[in-house]
Protein backbone atom coordinates (compact mmCIF):
# COMPACT_ATOMS: atom_id res chain seq x y z
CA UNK A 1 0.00 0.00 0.00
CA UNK A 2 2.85 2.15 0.84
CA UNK A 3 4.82 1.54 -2.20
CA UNK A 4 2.27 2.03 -4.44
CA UNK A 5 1.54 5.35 -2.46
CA UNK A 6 5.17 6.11 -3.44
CA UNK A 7 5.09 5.25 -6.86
CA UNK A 8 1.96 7.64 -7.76
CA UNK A 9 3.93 10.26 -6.45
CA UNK A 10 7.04 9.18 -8.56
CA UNK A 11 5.17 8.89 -11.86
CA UNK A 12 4.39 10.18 -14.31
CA UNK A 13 1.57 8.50 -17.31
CA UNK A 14 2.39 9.49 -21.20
CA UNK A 15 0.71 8.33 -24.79
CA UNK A 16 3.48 7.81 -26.59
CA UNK A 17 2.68 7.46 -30.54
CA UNK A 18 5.91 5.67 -32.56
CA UNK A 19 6.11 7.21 -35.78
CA UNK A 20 8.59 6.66 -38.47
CA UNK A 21 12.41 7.97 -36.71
CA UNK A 22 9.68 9.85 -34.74
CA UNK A 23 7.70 10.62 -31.25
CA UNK A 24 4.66 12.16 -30.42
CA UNK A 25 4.29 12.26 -26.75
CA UNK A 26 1.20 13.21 -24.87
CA UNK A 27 1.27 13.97 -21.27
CA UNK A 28 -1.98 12.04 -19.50
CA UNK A 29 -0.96 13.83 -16.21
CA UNK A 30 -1.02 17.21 -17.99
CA UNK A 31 -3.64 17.96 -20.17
CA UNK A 32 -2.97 19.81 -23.41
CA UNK A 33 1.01 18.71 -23.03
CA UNK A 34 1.92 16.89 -26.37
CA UNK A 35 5.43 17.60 -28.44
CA UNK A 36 7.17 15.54 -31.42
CA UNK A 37 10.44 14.44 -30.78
CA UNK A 38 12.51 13.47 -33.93
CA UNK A 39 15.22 11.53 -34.35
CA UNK A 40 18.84 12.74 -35.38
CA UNK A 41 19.30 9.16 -35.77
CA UNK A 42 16.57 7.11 -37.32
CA UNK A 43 15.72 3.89 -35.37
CA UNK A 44 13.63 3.39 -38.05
CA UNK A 45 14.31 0.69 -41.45
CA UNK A 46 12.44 0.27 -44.14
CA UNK A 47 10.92 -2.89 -42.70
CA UNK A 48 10.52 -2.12 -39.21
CA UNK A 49 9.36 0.56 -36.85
CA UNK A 50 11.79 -0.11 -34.35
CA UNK A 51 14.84 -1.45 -36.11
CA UNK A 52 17.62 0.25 -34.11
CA UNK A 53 16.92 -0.38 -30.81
CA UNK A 54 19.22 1.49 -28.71
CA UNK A 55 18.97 4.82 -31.23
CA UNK A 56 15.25 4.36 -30.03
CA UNK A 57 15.50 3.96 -26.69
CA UNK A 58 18.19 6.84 -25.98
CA UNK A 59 15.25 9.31 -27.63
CA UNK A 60 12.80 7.86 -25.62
CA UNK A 61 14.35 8.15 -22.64
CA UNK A 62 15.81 11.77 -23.52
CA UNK A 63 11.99 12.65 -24.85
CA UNK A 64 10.69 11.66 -21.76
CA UNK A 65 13.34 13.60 -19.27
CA UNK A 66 12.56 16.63 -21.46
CA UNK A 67 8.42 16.12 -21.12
CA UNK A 68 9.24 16.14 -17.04
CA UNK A 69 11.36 18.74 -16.28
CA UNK A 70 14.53 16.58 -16.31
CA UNK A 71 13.98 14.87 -13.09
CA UNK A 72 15.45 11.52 -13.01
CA UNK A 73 13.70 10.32 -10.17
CA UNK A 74 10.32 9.73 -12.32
CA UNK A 75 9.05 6.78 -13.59
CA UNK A 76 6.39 6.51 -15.74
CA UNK A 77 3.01 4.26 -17.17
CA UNK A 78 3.67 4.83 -20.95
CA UNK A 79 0.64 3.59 -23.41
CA UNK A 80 2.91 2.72 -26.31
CA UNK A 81 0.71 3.10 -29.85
CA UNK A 82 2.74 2.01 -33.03
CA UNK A 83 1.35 4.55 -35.92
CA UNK A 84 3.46 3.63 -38.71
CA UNK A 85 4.53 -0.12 -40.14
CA UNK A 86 2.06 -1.69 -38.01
CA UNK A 87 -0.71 -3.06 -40.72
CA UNK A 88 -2.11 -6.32 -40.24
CA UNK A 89 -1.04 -5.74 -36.28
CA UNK A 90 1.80 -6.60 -34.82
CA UNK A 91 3.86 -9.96 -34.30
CA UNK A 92 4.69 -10.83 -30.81
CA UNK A 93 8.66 -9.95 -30.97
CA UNK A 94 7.15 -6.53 -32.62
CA UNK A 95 4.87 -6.42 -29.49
CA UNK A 96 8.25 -7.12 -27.18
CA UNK A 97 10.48 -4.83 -28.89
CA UNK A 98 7.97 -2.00 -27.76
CA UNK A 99 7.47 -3.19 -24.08
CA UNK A 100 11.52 -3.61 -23.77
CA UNK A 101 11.86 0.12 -25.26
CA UNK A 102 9.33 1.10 -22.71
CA UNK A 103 10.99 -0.68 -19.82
CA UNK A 104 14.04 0.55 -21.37
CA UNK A 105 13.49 3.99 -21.14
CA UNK A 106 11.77 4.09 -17.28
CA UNK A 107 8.69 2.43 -17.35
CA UNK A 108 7.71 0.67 -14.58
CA UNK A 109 4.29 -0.56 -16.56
CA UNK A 110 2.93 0.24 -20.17
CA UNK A 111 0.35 -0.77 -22.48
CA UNK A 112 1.03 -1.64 -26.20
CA UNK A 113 -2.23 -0.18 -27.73
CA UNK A 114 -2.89 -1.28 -31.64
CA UNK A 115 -5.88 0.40 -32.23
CA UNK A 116 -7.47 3.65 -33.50
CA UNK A 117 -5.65 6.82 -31.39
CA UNK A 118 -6.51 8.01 -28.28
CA UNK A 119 -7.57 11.17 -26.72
CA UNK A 120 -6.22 12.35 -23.04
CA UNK A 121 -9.17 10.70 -21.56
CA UNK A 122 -9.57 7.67 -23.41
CA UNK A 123 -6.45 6.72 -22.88
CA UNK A 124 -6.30 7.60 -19.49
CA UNK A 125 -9.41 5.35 -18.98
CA UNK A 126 -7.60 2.57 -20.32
CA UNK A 127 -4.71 2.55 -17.30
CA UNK A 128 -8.49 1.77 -15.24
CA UNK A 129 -9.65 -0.56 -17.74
CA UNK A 130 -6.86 -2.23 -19.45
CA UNK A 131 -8.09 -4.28 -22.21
């Protein structure tokens, strides 16, 4: 009960749409917060979303310093939505690539979401009603 007490205060909850050598990030915590982070590097290939993995997951976790001040003692529920590359839905190492980036770059949980995209409500519903 305590640590979870803890870890509301430490957190931080972000929609985090994976474009082509791109982020959009949308603060849940924050309404109205939402900024694109390119990449210098592209992470992207011209098969896969995510085909360099650590280019990806130094943005990420750069992206998401930037989107809270720079504190480092944050950790965050990121709803991870793949907008690009992604028809027919993703495979399951596609699916693990994102949760590891996620992890990766301070999650402590996160959501892969597949689906059509999601306002600041919506998907702050879902973190209530995971589906």
């Amino acid at each position: 009960m305590l640590l979870a007490a803890i870890r509301r205060w430490f957190s931080e909850d972000y929609y985090v749409q994976i474009h082509e050598n791109h982020y959009v990030i949308n603060s849940l915590d924050k309404p109205g917060v939402s900024r694109r982070f390119p990449a210098t590097d592209a992470f992207s290939t011209s098969r896969l979303l995510v085909g360099h993995f650590i280019v990806a997951e130094t943005l990420l976790r750069a992206s998401l310093r930037q989107m809270n001040g720079g504190s480092r003692l944050k950790s965050y529920r990121l709803i991870m939505h793949p907008r690009d590359k992604a028809e027919g839905g993703l495979c399951e190492v596609e699916t693990r690539v994102l949760l590891d980036l996620a992890f990766g770059a301070g999650a402590h949980d996160a959501i892969i979401w597949e689906k059509e995209p999601l306002s600041a409500t919506q998907a702050k519903a879902l973190w209530d009603n995971p589906q």
